[in-house]
Protein backbone atom coordinates (compact mmCIF):
# COMPACT_ATOMS: atom_id res chain seq x y z
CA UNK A 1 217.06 -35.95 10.83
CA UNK A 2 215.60 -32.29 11.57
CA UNK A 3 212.06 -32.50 12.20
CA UNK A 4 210.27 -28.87 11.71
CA UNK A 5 206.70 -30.33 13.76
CA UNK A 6 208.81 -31.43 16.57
CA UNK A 7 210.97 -27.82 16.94
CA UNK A 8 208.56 -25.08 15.93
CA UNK A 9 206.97 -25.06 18.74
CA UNK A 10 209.25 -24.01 20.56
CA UNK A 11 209.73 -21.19 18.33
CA UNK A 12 207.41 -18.46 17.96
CA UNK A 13 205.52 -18.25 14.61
CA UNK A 14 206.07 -14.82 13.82
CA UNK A 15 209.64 -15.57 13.83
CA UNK A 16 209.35 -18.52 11.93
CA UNK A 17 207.44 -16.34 9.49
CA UNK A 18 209.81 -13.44 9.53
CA UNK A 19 212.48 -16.17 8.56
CA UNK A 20 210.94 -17.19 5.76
CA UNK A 21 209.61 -13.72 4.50
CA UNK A 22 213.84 -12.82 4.65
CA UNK A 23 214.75 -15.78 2.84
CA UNK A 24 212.18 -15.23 -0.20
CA UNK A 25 212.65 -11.32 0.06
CA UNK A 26 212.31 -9.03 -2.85
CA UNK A 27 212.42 -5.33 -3.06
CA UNK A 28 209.28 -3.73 -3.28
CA UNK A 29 207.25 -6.51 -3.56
CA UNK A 30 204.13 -4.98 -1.09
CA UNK A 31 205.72 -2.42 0.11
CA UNK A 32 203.93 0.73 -0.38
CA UNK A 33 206.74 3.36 -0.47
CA UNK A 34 208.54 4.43 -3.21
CA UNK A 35 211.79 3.66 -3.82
CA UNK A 36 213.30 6.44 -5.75
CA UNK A 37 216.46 4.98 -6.71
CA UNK A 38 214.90 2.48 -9.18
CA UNK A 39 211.48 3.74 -9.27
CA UNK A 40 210.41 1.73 -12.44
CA UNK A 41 212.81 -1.70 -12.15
CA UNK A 42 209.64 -3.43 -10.75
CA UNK A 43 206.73 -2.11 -13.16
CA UNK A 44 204.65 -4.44 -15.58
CA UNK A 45 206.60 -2.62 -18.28
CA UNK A 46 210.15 -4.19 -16.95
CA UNK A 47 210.54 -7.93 -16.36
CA UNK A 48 212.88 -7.74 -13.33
CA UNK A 49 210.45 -8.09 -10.67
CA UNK A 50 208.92 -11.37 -12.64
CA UNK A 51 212.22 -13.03 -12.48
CA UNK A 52 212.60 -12.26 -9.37
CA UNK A 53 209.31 -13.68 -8.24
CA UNK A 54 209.90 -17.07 -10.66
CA UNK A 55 213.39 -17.62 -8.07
CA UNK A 56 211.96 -17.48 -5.27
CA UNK A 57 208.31 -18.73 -5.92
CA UNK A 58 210.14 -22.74 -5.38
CA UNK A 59 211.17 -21.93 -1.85
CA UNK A 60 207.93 -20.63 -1.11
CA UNK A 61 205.96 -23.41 -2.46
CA UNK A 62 208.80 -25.94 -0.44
CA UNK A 63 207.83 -24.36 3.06
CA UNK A 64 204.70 -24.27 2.97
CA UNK A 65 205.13 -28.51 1.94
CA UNK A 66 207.22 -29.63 4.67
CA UNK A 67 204.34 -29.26 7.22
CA UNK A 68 200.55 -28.44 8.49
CA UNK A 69 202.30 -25.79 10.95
CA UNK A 70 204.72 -24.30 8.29
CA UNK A 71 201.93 -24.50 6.03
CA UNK A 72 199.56 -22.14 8.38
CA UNK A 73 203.24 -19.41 9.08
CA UNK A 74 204.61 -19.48 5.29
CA UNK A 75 200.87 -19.12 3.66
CA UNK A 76 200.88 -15.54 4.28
CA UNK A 77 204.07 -15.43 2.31
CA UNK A 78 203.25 -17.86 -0.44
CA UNK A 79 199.83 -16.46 -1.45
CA UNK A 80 200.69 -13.23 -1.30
CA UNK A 81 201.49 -12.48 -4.69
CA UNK A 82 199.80 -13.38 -7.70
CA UNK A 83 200.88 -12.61 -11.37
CA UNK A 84 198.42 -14.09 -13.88
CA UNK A 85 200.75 -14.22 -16.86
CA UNK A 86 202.87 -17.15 -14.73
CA UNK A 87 199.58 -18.88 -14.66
CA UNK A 88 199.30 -22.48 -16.19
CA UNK A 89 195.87 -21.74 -17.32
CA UNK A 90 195.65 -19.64 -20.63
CA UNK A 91 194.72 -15.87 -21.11
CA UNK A 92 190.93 -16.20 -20.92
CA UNK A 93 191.12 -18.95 -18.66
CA UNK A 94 193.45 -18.04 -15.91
CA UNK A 95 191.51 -15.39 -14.39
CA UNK A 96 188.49 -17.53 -14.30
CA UNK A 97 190.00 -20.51 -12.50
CA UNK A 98 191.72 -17.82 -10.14
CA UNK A 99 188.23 -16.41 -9.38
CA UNK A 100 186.91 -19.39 -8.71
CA UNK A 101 189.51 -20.38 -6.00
CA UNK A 102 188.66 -17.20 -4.43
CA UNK A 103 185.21 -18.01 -4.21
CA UNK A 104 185.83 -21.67 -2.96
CA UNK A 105 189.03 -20.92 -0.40
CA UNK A 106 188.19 -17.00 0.34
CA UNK A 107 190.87 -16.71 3.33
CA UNK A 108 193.45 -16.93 0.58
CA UNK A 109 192.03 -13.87 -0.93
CA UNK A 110 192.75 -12.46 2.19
CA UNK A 111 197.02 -13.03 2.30
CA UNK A 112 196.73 -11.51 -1.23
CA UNK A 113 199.04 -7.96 -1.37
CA UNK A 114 199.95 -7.66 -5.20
CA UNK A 115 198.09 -8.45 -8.13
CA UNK A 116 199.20 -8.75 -11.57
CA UNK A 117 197.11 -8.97 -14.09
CA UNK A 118 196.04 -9.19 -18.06
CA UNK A 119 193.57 -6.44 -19.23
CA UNK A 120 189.91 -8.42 -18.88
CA UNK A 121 188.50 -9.96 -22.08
CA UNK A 122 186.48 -7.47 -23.64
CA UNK A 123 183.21 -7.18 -21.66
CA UNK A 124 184.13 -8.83 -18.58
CA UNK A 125 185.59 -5.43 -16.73
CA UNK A 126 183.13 -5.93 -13.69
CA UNK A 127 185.45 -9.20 -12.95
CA UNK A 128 187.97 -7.40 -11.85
CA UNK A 129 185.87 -6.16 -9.67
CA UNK A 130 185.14 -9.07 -8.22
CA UNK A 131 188.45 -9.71 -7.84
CA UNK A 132 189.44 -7.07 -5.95
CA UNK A 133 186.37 -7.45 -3.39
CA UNK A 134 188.11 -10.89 -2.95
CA UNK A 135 191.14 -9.62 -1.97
CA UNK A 136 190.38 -6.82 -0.15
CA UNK A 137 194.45 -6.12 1.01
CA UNK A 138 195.46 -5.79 -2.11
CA UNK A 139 197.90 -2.62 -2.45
CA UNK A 140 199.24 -3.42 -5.70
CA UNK A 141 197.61 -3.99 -8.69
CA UNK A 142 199.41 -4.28 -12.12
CA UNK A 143 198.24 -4.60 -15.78
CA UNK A 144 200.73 -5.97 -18.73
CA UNK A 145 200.11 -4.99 -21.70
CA UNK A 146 197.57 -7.69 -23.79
CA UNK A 147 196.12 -8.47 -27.54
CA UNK A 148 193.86 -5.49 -27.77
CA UNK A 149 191.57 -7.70 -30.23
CA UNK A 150 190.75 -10.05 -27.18
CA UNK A 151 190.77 -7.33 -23.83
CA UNK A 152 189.76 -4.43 -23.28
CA UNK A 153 190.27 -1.41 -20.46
CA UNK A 154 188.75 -2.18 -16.38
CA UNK A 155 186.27 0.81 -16.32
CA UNK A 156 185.79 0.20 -12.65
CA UNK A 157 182.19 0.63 -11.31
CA UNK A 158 183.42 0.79 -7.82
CA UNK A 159 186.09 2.63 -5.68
CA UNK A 160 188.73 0.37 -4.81
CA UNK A 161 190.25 1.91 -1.85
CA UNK A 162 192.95 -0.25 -0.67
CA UNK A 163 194.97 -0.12 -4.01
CA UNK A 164 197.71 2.32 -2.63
CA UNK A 165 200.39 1.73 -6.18
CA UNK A 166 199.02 0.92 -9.61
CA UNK A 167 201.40 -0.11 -12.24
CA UNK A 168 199.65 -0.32 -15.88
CA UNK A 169 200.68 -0.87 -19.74
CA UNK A 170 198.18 1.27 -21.02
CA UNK A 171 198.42 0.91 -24.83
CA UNK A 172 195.33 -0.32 -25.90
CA UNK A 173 193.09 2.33 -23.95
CA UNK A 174 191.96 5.64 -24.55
CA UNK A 175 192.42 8.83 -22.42
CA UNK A 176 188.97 8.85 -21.31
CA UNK A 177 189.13 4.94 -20.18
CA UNK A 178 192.80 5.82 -18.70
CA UNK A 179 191.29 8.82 -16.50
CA UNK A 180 187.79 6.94 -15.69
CA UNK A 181 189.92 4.05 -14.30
CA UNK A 182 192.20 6.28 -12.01
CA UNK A 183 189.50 7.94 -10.60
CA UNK A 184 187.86 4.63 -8.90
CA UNK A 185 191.30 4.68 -7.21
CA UNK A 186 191.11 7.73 -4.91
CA UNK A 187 193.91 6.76 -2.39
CA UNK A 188 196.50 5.55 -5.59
CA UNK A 189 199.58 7.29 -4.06
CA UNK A 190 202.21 5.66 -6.62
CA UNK A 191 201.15 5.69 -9.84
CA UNK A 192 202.95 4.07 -13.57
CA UNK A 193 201.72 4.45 -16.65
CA UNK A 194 203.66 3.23 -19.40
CA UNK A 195 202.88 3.05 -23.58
CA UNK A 196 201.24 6.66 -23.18
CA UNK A 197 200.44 7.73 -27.14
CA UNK A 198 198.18 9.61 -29.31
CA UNK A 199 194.97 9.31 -29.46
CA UNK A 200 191.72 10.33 -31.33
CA UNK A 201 190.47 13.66 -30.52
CA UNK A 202 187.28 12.13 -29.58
CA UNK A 203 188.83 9.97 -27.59
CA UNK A 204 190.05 13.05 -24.95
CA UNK A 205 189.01 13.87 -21.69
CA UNK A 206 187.60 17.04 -21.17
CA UNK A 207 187.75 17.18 -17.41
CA UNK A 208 190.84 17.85 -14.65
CA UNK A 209 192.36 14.87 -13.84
CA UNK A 210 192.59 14.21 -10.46
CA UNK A 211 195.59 12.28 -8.45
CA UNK A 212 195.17 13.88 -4.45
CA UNK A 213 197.36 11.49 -2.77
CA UNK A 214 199.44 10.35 -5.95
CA UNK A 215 203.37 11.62 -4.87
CA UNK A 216 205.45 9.44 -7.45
CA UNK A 217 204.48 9.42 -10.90
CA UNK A 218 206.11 7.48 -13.61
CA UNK A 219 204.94 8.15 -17.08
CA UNK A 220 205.90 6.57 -20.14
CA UNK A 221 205.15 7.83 -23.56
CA UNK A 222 205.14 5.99 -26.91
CA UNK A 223 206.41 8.57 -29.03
CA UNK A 224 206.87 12.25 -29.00
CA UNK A 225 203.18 13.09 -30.28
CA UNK A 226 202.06 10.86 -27.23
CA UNK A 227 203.21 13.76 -24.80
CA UNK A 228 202.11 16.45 -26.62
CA UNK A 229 198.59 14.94 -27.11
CA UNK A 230 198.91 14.26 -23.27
CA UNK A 231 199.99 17.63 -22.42
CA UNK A 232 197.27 19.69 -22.01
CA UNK A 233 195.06 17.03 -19.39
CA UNK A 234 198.66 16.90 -17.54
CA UNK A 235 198.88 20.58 -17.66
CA UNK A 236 195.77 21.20 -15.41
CA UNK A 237 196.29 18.17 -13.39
CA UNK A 238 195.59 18.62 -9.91
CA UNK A 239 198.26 16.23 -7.95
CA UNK A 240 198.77 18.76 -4.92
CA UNK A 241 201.15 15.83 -3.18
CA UNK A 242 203.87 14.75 -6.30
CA UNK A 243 207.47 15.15 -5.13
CA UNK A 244 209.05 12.79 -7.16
CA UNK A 245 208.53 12.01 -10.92
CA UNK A 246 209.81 9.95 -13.92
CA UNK A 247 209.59 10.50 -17.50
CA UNK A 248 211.24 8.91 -20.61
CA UNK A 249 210.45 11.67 -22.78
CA UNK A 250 210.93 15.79 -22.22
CA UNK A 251 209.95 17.35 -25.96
CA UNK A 252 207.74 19.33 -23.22
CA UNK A 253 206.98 20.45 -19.92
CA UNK A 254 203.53 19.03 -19.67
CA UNK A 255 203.36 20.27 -15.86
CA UNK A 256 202.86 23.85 -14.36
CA UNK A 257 205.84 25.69 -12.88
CA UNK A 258 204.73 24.97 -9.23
CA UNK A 259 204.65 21.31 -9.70
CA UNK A 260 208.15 21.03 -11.44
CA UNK A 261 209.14 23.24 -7.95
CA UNK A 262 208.05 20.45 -5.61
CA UNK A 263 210.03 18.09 -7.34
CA UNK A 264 212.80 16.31 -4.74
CA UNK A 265 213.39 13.03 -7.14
CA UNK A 266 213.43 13.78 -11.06
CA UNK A 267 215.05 11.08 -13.68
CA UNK A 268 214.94 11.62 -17.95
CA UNK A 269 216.57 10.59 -20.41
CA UNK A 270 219.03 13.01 -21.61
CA UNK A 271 217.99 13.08 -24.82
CA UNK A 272 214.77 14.58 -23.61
CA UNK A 273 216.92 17.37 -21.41
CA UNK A 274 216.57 20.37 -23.95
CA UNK A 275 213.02 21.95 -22.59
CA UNK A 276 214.72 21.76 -18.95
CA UNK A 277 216.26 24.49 -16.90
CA UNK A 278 217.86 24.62 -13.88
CA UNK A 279 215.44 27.31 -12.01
CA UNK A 280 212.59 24.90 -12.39
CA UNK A 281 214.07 22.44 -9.85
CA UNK A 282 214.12 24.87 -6.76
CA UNK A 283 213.29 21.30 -4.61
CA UNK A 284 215.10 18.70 -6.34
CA UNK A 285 217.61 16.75 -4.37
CA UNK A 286 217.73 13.32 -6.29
CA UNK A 287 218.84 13.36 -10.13
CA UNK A 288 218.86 10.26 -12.75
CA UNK A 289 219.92 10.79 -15.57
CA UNK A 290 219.71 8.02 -18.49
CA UNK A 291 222.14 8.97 -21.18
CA UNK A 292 221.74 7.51 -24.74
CA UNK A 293 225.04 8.97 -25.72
CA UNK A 294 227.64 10.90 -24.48
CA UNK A 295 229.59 13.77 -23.54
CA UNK A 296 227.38 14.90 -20.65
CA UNK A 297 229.55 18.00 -19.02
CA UNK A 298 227.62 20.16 -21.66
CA UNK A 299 223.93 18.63 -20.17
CA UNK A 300 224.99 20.16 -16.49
CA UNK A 301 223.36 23.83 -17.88
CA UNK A 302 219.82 21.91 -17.41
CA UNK A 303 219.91 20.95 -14.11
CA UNK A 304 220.79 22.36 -10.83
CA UNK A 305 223.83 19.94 -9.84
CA UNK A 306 224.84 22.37 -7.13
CA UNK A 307 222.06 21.29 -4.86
CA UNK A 308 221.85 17.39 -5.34
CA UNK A 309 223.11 15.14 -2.79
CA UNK A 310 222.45 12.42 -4.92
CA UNK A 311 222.93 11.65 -8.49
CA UNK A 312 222.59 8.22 -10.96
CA UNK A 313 223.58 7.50 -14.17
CA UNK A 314 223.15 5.17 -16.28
CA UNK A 315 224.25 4.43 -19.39
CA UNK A 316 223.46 1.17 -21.47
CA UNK A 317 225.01 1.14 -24.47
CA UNK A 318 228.96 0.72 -22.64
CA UNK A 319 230.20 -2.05 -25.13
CA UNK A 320 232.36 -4.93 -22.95
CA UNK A 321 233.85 -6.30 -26.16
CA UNK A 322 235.40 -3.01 -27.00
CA UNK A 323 238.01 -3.10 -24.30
CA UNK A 324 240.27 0.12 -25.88
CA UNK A 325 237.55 2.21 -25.68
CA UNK A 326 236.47 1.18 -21.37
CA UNK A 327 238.45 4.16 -19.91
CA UNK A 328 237.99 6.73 -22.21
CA UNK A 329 234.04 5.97 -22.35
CA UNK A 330 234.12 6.31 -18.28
CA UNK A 331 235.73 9.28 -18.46
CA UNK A 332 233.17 11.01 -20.68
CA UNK A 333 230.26 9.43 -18.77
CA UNK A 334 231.85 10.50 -15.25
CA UNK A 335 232.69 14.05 -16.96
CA UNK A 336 231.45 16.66 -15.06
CA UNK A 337 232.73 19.51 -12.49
CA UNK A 338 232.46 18.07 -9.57
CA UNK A 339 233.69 20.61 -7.44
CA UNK A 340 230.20 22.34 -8.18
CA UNK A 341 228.25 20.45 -6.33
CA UNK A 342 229.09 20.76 -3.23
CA UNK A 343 225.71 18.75 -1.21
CA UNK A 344 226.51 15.88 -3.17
CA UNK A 345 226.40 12.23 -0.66
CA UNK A 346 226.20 9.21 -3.71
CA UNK A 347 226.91 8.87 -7.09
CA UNK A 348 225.82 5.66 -8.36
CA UNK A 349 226.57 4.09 -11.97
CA UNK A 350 224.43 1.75 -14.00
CA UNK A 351 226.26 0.50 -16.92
CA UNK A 352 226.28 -2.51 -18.96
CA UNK A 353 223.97 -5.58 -16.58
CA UNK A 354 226.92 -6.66 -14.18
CA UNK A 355 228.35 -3.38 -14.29
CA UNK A 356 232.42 -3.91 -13.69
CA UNK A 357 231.92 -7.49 -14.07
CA UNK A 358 230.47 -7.17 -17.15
CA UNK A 359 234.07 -5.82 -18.54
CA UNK A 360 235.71 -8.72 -16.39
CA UNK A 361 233.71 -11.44 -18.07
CA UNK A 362 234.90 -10.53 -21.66
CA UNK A 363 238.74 -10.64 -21.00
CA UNK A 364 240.86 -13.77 -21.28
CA UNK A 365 244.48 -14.27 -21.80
CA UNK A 366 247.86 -12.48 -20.45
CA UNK A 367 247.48 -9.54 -22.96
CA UNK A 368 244.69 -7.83 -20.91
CA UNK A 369 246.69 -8.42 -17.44
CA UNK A 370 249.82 -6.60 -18.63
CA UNK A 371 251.60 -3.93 -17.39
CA UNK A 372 249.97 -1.70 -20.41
CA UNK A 373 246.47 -3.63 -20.84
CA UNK A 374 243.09 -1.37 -21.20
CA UNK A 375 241.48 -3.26 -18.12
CA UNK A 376 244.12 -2.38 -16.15
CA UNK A 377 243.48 1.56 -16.91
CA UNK A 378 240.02 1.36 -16.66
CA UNK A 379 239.90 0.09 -13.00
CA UNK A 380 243.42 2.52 -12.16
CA UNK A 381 240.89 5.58 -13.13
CA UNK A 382 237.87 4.30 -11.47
CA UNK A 383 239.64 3.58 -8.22
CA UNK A 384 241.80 7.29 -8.48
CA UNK A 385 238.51 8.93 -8.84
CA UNK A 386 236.92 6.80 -5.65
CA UNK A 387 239.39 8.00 -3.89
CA UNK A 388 238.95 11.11 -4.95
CA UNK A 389 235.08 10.98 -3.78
CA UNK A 390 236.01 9.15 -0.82
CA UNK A 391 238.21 12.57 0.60
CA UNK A 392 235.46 14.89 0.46
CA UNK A 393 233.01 12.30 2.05
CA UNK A 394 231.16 11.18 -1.27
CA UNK A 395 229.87 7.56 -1.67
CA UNK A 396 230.66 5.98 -5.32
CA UNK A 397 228.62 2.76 -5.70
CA UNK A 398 227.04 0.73 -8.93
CA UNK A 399 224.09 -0.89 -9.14
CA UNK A 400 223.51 -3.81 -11.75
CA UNK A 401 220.71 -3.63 -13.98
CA UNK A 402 219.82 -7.31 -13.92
CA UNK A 403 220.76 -7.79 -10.25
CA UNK A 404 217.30 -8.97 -8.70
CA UNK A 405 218.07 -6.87 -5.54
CA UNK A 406 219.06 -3.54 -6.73
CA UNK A 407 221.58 -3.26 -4.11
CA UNK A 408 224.05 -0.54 -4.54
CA UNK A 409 227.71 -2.05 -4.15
CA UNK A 410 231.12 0.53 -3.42
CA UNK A 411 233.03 0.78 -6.64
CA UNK A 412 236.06 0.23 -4.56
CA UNK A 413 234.76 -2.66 -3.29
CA UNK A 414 234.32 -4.08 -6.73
CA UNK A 415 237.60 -3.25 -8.13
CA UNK A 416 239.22 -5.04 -5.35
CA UNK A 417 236.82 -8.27 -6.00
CA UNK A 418 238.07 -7.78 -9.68
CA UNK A 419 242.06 -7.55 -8.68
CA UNK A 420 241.25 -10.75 -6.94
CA UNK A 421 239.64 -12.43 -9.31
CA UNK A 422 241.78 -11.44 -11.98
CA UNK A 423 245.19 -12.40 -9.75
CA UNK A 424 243.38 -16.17 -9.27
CA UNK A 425 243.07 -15.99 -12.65
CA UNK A 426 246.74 -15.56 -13.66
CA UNK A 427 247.73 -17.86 -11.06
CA UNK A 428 246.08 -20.88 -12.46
CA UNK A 429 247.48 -22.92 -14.89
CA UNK A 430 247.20 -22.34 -18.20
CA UNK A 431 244.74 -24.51 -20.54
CA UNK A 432 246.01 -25.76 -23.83
């Protein structure tokens, strides 16, 4: 029987730890650069990075089990994340008893990278504080949304300047509480804010808001008054660094010129596209689009698609079940004149959660493997028109929406995973 005591030695322990960081791996969990191909997939406001932590949290907790040496290598791994809304300890409780381990074990506080956390009970702001003295190597810190009759905002009293990406629901607090609480986080260089809404007027700050090092920015409004009460602060913003920015609403360009000029990474919603033009985006490179419904050829008038090299869409509301309508809805998604853009490296779909397998899973029976069948025309047009990307030397990949990883997979790849499975398919027998 393998015995890990009696064989790690002779192996060293930063490879036994770089083993078992690779086998428990998830995108983005402490790194601190962003990742502008799914810059909000892994934000309090999007469960994705949860579930990704809940599958591989058992591993982690196994390693560090099997022995007193694994237990000193995987530690570093294991304790490096904590999300207080997985705790077994309630809302009020849970960051109490994780304070007081802190206090009794301190080296742990010490693995600690990301931190996920409830607002603070009203009144008990300077705990979070604490906290983050505790775990001074913190770069992440995250807030999810909570009851605002029981918390309240972290007004730190402090700067906390190891925090290099906060990630924050920000519903129940005020502009002045949102702007006091970024500025005791001067080195913040990738910033979320979701639930962005209106306000009292009392309740505004008067000052310039300050990001210096922030370059992503991911804002999420509430509602269309929540950008235009947001507006003016955002207007005057000094954020001298930002080169990359994401907003689900557009109804207006809270940003001056020069900062919508520096912009190499944009991604919208398409219903917000209408204030846009392309001469704003002298930089950008990177374009995501999230369309709510199509035709999109008519959209290309708002951005400059000559000069991307790279371009995402994604587009949610694809219906599997309708299987007459697959090819005609790719064809309107996928409409646009490509021979205009002539930088252009990757095109990348999101559609449906398993993207082509998502159409795959609803089909059963012979009348969708015919010679005439609507799957079959589907994946003949997707595979024509990666061929067609593959002459001029374009990359055409999907990425699934509920695929832990994120990783982008060749669309001709997946079609021929789909002929196979669907030839495996025919060739078993058939059930009664």
């Amino acid at each position: 029987m393998y015995n890990p005591s009696s064989s790690s030695p002779s192996v060293p322990p930063e490879i036994w730890l770089q083993i078992f960081r690779t086998a428990t791996f998830i995108p983005g969990e402490w790194s601190v650069s962003a990742t502008p191909s799914h810059p909000n997939e892994f934000t309090s406001s999007n469960g994705l990075h949860i579930r990704a932590y809940k599958a591989v949290l058992p591993l982690r907790r196994t390693i560090v089990q099997v022995s007193r040496l694994w237990w000193q290598i995987g530690s570093e791994v294991f304790y490096a994340s904590f999300h207080e809304s997985l705790s077994r300890f309630r809302h009020i409780q849970a960051l109490d008893h994780f304070e007081r381990s802190l206090l009794s074990r301190p080296a742990l506080g010490c693995f600690i990278k990301r931190l996920g956390l409830w607002w603070p009970r009203k009144g008990s702001s300077s705990q979070i504080d604490h906290i983050l003295q505790l775990c001074p190597n913190t770069r992440i810190l995250s807030f999810y949304n909570s009851n605002p009759d029981l918390s309240g905002p972290w007004e730190p009293r402090i700067l906390v300047n190891h925090i290099r990406i906060f990630d924050a629901a920000v519903y129940i607090l005020s502009q002045k509480s949102i702007v006091h609480m970024l500025s005791g986080l001067p080195n913040v260089e990738i910033l979320h804010l979701s639930g962005l809404k209106r306000e009292r007027e009392e309740s505004r700050h008067h000052g310039t808001l300050r990001l210096p090092l922030v370059h992503f920015l991911s804002l999420s409004f509430y509602d269309d008054q929540g950008i235009e009460y947001w507006t003016p602060l955002l207007s005057t913003a000094d954020i001298p660094r930002l080169t990359s920015l994401s907003m689900s609403r557009g109804a207006s360009l809270p940003f001056t010129i020069d900062v919508w000029q520096r912009i190499t990474f944009f991604t919208t919603r398409l219903r917000a596209y209408s204030t846009l033009k392309p001469e704003i985006f002298r930089s950008l490179t990177h374009l995501q689009l999230e369309l709510d419904e199509p035709p999109f050829r008519h959209q290309q008038g708002h951005f400059p698609f000559h000069q991307l090299s790279h371009l995402t869409i994604i587009y949610r509301r694809i219906n599997p079940d309708h299987a007459k309508w697959w090819k005609q809805t790719a064809e309107v998604i996928l409409a646009l004149n490509w021979s205009e853009m002539p930088l252009l490296k990757v095109v990348e779909l999101q559609w449906g959660y398993y993207g082509i397998h998502d159409f795959l899973d609803r089909i059963s029976g012979d009348w969708i493997f015919g010679k005439e069948s609507y799957f079959g025309a589907f994946l003949d047009y997707l595979e024509s028109l990666a061929h067609n990307f593959e002459q001029v030397g374009v990359q055409f990949q999907e990425v699934y929406t509920e695929d832990m990883y994120l990783v982008p997979i060749s669309i001709k790849d997946v079609i021929k995973i789909v002929r196979d499975t669907m030839a495996i398919r025919l060739a078993l027998p058939k059930t009664k």
